[in-house]
N, C-alpha and C. Protein backbone atom coordinates (compact mmCIF):
# COMPACT_ATOMS: atom_id res chain seq x y z
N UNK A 1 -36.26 -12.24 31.65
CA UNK A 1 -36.50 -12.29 30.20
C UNK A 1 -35.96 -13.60 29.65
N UNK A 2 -36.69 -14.49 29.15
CA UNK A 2 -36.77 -15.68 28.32
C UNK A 2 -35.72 -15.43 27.00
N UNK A 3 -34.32 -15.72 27.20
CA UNK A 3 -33.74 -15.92 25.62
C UNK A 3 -34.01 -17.48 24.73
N UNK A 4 -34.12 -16.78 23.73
CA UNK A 4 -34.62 -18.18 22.79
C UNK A 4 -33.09 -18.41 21.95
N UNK A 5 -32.64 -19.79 21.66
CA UNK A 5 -31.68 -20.23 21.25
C UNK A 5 -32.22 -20.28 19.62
N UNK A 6 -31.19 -19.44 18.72
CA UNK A 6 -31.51 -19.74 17.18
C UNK A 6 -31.07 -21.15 17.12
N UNK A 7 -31.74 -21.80 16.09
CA UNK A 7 -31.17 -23.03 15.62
C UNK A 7 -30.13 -22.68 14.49
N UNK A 8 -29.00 -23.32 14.12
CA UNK A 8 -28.46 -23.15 13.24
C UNK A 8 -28.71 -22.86 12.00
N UNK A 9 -28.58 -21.75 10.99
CA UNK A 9 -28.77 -21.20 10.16
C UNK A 9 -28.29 -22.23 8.93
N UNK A 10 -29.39 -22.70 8.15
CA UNK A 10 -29.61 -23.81 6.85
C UNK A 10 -29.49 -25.26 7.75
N UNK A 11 -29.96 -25.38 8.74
CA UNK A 11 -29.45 -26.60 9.45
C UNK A 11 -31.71 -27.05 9.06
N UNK A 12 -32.34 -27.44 8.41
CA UNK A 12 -33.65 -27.57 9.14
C UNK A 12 -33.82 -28.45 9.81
N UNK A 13 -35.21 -28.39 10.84
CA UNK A 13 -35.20 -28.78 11.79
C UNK A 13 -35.79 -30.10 11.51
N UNK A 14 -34.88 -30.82 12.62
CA UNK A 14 -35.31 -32.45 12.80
C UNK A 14 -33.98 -32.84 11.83
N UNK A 15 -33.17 -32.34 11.78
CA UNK A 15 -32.00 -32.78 11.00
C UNK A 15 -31.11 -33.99 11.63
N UNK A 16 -31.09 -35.14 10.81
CA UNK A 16 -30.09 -36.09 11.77
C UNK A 16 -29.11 -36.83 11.24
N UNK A 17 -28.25 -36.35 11.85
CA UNK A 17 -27.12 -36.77 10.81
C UNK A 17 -26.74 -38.01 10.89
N UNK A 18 -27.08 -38.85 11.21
CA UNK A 18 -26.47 -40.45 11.38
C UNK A 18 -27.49 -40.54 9.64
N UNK A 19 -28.62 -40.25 10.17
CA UNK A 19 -29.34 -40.72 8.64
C UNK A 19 -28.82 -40.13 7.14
N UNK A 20 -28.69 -38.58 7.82
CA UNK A 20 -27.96 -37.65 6.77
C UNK A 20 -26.19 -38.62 6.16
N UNK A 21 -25.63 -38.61 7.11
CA UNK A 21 -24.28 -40.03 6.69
C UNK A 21 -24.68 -41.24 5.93
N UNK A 22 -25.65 -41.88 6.69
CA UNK A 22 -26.10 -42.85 5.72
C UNK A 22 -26.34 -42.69 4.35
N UNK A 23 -27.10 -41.43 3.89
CA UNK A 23 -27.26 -41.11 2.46
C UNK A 23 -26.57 -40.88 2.03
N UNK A 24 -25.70 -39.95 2.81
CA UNK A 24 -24.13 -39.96 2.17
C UNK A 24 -23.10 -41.18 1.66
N UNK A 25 -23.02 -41.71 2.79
CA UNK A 25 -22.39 -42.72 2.39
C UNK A 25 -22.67 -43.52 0.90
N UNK A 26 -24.12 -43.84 0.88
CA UNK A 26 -24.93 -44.63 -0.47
C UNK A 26 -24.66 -43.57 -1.47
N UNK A 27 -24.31 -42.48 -1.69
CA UNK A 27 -24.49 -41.64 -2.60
C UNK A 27 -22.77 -42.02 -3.28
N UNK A 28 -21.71 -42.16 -2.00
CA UNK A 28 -20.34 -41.75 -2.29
C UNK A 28 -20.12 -43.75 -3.09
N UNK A 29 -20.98 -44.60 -2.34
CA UNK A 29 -20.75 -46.06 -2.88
C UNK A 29 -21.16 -46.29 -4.45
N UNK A 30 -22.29 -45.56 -4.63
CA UNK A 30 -22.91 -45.67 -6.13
C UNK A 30 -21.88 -44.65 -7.37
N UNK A 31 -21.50 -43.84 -7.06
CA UNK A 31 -21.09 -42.87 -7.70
C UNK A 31 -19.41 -42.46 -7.80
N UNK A 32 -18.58 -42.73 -6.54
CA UNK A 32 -17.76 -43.16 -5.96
C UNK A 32 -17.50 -41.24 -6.06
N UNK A 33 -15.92 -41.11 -5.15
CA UNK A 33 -15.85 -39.84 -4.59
C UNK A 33 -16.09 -38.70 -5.71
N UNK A 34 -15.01 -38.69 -6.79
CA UNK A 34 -15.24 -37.77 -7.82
C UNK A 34 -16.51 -37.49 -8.20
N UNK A 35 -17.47 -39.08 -8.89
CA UNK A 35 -18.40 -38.62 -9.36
C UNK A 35 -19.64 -38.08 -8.19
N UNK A 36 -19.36 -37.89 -6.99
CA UNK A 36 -20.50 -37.53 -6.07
C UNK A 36 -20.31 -36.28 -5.69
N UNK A 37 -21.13 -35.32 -6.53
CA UNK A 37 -21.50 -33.95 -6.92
C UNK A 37 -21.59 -33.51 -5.23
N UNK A 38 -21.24 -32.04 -4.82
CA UNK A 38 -21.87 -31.83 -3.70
C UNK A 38 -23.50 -31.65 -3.41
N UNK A 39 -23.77 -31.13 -4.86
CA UNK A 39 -25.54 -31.05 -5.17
C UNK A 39 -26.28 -32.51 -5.02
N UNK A 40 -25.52 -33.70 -5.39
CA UNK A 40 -25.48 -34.86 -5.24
C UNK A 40 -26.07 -34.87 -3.86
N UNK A 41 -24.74 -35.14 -3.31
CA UNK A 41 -24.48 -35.70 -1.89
C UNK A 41 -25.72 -34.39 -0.76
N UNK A 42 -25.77 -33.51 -0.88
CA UNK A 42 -26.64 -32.21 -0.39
C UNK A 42 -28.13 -32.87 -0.88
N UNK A 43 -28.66 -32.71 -1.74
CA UNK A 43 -29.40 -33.09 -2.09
C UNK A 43 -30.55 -34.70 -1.05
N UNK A 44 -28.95 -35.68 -1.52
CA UNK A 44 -29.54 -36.84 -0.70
C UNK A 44 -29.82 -36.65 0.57
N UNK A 45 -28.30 -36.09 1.29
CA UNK A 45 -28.98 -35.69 2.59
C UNK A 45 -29.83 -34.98 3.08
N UNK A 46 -30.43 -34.38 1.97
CA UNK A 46 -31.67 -33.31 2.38
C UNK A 46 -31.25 -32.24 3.48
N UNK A 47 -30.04 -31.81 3.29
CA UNK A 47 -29.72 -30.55 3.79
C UNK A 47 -28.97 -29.78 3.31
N UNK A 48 -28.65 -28.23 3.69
CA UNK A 48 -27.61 -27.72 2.42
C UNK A 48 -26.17 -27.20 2.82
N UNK A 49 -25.78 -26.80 1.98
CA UNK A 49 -23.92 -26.98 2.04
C UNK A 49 -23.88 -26.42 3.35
N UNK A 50 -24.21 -25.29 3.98
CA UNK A 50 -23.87 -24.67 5.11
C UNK A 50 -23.88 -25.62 5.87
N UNK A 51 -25.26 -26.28 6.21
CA UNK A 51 -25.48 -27.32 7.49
C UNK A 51 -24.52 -29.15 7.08
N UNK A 52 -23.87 -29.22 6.04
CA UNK A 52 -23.15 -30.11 5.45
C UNK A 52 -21.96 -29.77 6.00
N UNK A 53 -21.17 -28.55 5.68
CA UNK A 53 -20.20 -28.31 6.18
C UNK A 53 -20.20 -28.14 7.80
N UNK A 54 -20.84 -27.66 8.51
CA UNK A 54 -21.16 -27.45 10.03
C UNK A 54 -20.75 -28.78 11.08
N UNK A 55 -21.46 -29.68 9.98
CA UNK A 55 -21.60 -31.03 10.51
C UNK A 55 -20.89 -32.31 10.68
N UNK A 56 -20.63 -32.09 9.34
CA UNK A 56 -18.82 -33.22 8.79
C UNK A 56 -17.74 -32.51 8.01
N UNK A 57 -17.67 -31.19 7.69
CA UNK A 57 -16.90 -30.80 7.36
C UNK A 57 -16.58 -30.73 5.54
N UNK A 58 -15.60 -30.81 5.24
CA UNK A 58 -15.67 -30.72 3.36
C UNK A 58 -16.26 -32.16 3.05
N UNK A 59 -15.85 -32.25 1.29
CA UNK A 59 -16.35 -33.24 1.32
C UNK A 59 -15.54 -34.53 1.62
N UNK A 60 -13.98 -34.02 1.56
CA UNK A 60 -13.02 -34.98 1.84
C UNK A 60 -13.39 -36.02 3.53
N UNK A 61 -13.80 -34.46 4.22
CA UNK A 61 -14.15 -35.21 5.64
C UNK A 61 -15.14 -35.92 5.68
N UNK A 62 -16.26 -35.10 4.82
CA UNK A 62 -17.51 -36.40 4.69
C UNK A 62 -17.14 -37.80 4.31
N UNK A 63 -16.42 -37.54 3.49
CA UNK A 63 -16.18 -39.06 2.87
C UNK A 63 -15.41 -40.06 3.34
N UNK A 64 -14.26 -39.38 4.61
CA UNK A 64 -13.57 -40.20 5.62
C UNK A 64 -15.19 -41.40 6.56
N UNK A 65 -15.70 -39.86 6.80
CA UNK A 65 -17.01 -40.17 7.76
C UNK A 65 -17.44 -41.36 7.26
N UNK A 66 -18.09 -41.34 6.04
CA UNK A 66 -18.83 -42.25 5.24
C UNK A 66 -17.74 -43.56 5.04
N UNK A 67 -16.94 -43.76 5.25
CA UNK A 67 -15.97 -45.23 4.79
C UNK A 67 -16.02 -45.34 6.30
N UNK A 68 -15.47 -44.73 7.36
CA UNK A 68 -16.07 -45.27 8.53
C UNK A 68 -17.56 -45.87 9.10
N UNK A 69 -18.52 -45.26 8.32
CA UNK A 69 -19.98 -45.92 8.93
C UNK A 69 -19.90 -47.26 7.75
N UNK A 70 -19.25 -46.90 6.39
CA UNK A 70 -19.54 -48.51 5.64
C UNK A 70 -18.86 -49.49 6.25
N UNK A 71 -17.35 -49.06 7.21
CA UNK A 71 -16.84 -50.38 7.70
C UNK A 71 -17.38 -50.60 8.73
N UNK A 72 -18.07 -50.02 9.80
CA UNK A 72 -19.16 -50.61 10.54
C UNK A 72 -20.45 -51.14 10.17
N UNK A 73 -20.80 -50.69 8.96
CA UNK A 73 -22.10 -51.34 8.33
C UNK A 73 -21.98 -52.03 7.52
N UNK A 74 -21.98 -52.16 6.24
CA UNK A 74 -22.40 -53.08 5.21
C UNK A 74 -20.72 -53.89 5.21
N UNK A 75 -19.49 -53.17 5.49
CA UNK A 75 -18.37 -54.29 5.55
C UNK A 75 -17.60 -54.70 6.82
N UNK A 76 -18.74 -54.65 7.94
CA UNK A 76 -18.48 -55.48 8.97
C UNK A 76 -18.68 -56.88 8.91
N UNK A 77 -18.52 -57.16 7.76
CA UNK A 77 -18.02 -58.77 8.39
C UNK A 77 -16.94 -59.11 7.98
N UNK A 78 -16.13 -57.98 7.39
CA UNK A 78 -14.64 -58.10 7.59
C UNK A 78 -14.06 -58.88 9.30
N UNK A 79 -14.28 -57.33 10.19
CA UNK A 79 -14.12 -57.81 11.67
C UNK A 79 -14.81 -58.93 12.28
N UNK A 80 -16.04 -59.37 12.05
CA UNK A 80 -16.33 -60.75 12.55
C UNK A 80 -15.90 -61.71 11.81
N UNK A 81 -15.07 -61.64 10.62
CA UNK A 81 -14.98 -62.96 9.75
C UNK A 81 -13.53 -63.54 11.02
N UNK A 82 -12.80 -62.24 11.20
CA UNK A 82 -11.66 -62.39 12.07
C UNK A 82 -11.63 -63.39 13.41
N UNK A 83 -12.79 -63.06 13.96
CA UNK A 83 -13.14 -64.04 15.34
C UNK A 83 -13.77 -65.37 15.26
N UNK A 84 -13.63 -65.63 13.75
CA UNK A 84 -13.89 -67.06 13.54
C UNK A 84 -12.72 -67.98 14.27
N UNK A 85 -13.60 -69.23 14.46
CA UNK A 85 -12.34 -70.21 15.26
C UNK A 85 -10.86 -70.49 14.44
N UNK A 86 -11.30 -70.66 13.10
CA UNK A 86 -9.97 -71.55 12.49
C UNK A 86 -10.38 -70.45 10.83
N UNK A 87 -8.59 -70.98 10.45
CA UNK A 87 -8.48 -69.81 9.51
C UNK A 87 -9.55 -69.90 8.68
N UNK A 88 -9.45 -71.11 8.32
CA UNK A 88 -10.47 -71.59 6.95
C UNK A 88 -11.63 -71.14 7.16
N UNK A 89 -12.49 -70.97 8.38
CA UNK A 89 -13.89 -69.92 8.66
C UNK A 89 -13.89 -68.72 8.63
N UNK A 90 -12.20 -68.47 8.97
CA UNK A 90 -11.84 -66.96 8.62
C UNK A 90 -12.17 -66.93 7.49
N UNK A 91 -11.41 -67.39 6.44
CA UNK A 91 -10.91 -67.10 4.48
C UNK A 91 -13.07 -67.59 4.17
N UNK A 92 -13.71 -68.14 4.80
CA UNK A 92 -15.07 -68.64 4.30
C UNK A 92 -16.18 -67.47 4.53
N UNK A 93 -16.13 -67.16 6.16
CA UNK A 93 -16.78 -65.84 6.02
C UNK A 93 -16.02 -64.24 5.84
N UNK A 94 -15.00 -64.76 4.90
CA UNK A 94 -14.72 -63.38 4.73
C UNK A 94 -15.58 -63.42 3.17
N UNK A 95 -14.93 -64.11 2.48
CA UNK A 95 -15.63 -64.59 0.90
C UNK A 95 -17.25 -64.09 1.35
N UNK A 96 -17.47 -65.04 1.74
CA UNK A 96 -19.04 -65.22 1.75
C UNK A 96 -19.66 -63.69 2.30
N UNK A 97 -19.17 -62.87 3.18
CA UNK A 97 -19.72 -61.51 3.58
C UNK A 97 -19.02 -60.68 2.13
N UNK A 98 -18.19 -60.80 1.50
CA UNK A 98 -17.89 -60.10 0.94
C UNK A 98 -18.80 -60.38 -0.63
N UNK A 99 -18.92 -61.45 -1.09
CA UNK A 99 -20.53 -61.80 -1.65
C UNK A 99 -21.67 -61.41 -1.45
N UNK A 100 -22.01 -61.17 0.05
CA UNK A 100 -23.54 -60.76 0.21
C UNK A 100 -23.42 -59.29 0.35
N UNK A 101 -22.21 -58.70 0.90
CA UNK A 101 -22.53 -57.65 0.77
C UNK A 101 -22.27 -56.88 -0.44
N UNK A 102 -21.74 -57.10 -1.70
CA UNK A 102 -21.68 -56.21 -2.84
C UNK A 102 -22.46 -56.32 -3.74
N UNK A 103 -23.85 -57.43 -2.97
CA UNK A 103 -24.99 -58.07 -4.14
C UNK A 103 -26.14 -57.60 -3.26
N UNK A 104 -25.94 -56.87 -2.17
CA UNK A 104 -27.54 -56.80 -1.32
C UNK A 104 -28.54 -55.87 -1.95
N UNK A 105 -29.70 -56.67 -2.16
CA UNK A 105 -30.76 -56.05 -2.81
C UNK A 105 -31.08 -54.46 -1.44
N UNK A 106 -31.48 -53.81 -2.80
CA UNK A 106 -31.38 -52.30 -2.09
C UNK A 106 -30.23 -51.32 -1.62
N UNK A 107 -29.20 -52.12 -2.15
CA UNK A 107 -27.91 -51.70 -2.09
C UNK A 107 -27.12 -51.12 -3.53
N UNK A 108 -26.24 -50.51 -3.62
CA UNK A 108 -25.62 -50.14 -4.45
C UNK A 108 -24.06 -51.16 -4.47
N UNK A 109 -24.57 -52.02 -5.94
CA UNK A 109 -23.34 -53.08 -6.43
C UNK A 109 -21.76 -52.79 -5.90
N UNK A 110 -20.85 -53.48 -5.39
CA UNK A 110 -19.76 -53.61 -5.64
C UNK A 110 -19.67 -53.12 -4.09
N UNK A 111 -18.39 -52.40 -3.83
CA UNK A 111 -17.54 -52.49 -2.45
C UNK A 111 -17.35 -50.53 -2.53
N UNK A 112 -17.34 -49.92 -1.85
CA UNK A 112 -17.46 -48.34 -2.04
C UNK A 112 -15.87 -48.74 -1.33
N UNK A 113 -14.80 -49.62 -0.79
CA UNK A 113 -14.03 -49.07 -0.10
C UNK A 113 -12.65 -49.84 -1.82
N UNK A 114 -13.62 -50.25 -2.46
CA UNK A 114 -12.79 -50.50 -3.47
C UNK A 114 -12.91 -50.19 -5.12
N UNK A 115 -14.25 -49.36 -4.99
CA UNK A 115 -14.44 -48.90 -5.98
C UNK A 115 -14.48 -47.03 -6.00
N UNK A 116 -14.80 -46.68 -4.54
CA UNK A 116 -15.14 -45.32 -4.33
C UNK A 116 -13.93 -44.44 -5.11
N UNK A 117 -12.57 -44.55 -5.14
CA UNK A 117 -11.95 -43.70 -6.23
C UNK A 117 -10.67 -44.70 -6.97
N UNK A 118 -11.35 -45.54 -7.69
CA UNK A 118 -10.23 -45.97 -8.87
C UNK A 118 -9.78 -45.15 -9.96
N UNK A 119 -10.84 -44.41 -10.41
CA UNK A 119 -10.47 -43.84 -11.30
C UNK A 119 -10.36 -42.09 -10.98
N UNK A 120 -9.80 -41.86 -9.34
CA UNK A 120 -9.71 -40.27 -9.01
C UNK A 120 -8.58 -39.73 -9.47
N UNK A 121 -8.97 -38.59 -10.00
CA UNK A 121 -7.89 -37.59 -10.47
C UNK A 121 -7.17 -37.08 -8.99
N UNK A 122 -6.16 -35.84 -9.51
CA UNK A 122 -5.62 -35.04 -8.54
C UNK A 122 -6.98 -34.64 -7.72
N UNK A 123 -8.12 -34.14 -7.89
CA UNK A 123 -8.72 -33.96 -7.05
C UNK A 123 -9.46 -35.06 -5.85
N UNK A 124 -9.20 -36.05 -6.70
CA UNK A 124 -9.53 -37.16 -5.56
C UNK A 124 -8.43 -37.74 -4.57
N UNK A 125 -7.24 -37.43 -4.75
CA UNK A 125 -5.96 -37.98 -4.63
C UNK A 125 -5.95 -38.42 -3.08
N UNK A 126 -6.53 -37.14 -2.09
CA UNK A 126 -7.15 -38.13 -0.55
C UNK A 126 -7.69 -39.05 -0.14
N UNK A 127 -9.02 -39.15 -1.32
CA UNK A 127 -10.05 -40.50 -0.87
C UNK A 127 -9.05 -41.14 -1.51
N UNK A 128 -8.25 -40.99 -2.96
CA UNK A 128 -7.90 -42.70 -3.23
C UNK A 128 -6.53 -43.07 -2.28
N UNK A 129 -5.75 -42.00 -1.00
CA UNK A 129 -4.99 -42.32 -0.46
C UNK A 129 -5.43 -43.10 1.27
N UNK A 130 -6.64 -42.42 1.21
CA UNK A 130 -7.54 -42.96 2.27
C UNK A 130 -8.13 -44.49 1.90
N UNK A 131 -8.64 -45.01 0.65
CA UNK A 131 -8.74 -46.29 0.71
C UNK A 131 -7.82 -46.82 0.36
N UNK A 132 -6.67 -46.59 -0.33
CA UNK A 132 -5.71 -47.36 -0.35
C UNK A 132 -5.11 -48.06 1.26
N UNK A 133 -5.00 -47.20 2.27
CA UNK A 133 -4.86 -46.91 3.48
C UNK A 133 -5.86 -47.95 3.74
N UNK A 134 -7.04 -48.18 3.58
CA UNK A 134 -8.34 -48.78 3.95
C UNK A 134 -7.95 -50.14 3.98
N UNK A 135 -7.78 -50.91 2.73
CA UNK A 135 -7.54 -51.58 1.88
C UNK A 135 -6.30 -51.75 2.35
N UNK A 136 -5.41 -51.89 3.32
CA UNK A 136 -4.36 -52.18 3.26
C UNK A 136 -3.99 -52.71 4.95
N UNK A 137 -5.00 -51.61 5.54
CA UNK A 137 -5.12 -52.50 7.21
C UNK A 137 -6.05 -53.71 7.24
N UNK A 138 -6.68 -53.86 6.18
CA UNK A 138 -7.89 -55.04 6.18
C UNK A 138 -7.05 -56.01 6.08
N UNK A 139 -5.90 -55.85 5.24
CA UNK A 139 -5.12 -57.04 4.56
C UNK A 139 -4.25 -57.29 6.02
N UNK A 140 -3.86 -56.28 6.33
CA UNK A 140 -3.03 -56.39 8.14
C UNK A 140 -3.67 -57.35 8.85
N UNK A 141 -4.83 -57.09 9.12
CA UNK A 141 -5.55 -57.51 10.20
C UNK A 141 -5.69 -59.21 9.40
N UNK A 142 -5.98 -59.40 8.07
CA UNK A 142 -5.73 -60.70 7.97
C UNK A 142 -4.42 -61.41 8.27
N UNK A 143 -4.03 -60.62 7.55
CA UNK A 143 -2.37 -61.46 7.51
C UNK A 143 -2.15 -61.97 9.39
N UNK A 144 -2.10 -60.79 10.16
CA UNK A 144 -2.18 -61.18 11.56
C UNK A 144 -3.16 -62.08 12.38
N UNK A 145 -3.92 -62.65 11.73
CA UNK A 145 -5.13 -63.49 12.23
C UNK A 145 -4.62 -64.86 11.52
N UNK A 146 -3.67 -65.22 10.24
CA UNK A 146 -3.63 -65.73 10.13
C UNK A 146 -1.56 -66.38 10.18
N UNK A 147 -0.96 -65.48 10.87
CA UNK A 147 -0.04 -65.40 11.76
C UNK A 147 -0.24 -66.24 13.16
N UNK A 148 -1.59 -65.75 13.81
CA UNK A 148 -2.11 -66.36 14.91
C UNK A 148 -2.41 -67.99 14.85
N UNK A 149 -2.89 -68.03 13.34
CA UNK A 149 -3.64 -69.78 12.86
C UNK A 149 -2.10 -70.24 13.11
N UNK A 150 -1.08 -69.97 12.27
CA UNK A 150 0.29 -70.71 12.05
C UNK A 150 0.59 -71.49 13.55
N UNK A 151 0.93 -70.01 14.39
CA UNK A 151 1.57 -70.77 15.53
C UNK A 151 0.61 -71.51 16.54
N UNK A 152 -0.84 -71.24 16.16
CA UNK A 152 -1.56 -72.26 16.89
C UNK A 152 -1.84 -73.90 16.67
N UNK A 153 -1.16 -74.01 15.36
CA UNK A 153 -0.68 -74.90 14.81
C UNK A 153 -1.86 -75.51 13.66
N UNK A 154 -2.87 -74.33 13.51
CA UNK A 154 -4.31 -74.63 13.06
C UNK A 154 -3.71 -74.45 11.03
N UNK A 155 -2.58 -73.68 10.78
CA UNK A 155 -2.25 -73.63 9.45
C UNK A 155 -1.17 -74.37 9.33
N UNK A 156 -0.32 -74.50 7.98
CA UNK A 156 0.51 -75.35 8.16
C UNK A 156 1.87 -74.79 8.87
N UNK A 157 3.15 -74.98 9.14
CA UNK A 157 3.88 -74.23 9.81
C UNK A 157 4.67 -73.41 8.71
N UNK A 158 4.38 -74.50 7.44
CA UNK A 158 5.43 -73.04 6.30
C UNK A 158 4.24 -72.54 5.31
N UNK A 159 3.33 -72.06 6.07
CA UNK A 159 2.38 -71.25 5.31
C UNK A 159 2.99 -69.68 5.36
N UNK A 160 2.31 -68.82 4.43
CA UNK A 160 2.76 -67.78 3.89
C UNK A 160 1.67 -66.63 4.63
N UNK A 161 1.48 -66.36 6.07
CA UNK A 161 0.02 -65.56 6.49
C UNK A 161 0.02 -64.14 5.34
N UNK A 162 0.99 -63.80 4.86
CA UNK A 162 1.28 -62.74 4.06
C UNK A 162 0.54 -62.70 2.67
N UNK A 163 0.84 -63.54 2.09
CA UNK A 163 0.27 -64.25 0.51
C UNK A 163 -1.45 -64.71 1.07
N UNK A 164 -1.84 -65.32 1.75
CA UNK A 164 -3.19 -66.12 2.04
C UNK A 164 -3.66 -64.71 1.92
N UNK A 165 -3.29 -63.93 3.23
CA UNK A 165 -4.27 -62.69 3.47
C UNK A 165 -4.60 -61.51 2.10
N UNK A 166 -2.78 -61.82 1.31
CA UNK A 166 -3.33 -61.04 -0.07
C UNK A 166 -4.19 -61.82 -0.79
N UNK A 167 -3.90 -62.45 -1.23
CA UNK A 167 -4.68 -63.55 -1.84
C UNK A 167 -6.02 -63.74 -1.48
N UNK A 168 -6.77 -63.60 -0.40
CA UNK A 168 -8.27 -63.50 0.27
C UNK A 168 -8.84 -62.05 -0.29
N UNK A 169 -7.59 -61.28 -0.28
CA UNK A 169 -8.37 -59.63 -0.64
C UNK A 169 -8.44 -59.19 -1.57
N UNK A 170 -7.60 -59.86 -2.96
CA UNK A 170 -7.11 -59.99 -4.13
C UNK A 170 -8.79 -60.51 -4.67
N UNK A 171 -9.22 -61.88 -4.53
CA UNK A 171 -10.38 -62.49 -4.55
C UNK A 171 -11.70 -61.58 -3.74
N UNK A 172 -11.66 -61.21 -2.84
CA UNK A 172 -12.99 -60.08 -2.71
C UNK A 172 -12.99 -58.61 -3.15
N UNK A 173 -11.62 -57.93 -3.84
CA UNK A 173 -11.44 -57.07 -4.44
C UNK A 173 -12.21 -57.29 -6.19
N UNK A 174 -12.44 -58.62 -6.24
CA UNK A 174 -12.33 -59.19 -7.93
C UNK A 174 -13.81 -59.12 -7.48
N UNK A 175 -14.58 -59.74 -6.42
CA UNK A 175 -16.17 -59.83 -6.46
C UNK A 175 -16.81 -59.04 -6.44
N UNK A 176 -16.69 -57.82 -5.59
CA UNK A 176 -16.86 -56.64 -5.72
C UNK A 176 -16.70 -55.67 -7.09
N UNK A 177 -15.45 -56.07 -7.71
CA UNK A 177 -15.78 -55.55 -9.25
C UNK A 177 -16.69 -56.17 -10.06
N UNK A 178 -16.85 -57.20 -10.11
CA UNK A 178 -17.46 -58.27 -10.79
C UNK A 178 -18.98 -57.66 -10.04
N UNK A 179 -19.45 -57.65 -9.22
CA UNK A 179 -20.80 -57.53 -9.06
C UNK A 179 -21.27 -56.06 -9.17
N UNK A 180 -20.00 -54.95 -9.15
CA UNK A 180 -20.61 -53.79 -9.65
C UNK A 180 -20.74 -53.69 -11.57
N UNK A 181 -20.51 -54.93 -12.15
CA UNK A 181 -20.57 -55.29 -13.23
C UNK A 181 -21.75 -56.15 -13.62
N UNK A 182 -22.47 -56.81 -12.54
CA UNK A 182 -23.68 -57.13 -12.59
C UNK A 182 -24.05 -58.56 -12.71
N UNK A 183 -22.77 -59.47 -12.19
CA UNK A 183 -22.59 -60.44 -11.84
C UNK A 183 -23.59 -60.26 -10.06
N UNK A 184 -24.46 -61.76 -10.38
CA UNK A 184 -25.27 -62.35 -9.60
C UNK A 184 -24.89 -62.79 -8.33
N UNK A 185 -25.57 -62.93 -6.97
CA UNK A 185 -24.80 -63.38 -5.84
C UNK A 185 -24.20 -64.85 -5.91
N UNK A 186 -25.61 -65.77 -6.80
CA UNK A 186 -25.13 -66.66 -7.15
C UNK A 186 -23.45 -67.31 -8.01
N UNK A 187 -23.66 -66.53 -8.82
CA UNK A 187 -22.32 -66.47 -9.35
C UNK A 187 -21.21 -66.01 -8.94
N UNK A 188 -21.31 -65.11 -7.96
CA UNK A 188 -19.94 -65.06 -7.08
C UNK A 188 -19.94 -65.76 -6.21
N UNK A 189 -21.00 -66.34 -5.82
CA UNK A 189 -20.98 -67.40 -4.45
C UNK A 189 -20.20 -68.39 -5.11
N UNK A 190 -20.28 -68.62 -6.28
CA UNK A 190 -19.70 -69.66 -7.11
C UNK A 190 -18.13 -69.85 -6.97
N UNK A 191 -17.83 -68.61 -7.40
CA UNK A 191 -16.50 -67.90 -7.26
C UNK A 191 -15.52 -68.05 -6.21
N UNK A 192 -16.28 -67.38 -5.03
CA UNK A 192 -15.62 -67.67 -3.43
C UNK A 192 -15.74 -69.68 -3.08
N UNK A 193 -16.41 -70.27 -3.40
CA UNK A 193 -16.37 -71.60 -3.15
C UNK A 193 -15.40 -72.02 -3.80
N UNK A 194 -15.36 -71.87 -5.34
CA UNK A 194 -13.97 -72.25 -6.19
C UNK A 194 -12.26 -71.83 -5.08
N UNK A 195 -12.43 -70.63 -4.72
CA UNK A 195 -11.40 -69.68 -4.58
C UNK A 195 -11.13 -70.70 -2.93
N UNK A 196 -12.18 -70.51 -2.15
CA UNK A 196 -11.90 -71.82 -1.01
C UNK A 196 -11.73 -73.15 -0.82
N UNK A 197 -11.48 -73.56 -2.01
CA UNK A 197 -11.08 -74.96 -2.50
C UNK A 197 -9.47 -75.14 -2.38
N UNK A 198 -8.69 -74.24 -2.93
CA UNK A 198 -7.22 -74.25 -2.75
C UNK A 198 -6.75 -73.75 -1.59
N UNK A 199 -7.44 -73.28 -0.32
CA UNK A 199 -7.02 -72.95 1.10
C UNK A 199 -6.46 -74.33 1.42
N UNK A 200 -4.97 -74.11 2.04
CA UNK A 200 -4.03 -74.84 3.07
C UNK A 200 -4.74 -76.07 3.89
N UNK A 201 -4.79 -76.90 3.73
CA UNK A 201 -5.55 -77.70 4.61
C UNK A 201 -4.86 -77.51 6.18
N UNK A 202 -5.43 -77.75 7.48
CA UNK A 202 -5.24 -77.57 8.71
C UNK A 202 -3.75 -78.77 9.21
């Protein structure tokens, strides 16, 4: 006798969740955590709470999920700005990815890992402890890349890797507001060129 496997109950079929995350994610960047309704976020993904929860869990976990696929997607060039040769290509494509990505047509304005809960209440109090958290190894990973420039002798020797790296995130924290405000790529490109003018000479 042939047993047939039920498919999961509210899961419909052809359901995929990398795509289902993706919508998620765009839903949690435009709207940021508070304002992204579960009817919202359900909705976009075109599946419903049962098969939502099954899959990533509340929405707190969804929304871990979703800042993990944006730092592999739209703010990976955080990590490649890092494997640039010399700092100054570091501090250039960090600016410059952090420009194209909070202005990309078909995208939703600004930075979701810096706008997703500024303004969360107690009920947001995870996501905004999770990007704070976010937002704070990015600045690590600079500061230590540009720790590396010092003693390679590529920065100056009484440079500050501490201050540069705030100071780089301070400035793509500002573009990202600024372009979910509706400032042009042009005009922040403007911005990051100004802002790479006062980098340490080698």
């Amino acid at each position: 006798m042939e047993t047939r496997q039920k498919a999961p109950i509210g899961r419909p079929r052809g359901f995929d969740a990398d795509e289902a995350l993706e919508r998620a994610m765009r839903v949690f960047w435009e709207q940021g955590y508070e304002g992204a309704s579960l009817t919202d976020l359900t909705k976009a993904m075109g599946i419903t709470r049962t098969s939502m929860y099954a899959a990533f869990g509340n929405k707190e976990e969804l929304f871990r999920k979703a800042l993990e696929r944006y730092t592999e997607g739209p703010a990976s060039y955080g990590a490649r700005a890092l494997r640039e040769p010399t700092a100054h290509q570091v501090a250039t494509a960090f600016l410059n990815g952090s420009v194209r990505a909070t202005t990309r047509p078909g995208c939703p304005s600004g930075c979701l890992g810096v706008q997703g809960s500024l303004a969360a209440g107690d009920p947001g109090r995870a996501a905004r402890d999770e990007l704070v958290t976010w937002r704070n190894e990015h600045t690590a990973h600079l500061r230590d890349r540009f720790r590396q420039a010092v003693d390679e002798g590529d920065l100056p020797p009484d440079s500050d890797p501490d201050l540069l790296a705030r100071y780089l995130m301070t400035v793509a924290n500002g573009i990202a507001v600024q372009a979910a405000s509706g400032a042009t790529h042009d005009d922040l490109q403007r911005v990051a060129d100004l802002a790479l003018r006062s980098w340490p000479p080698s």
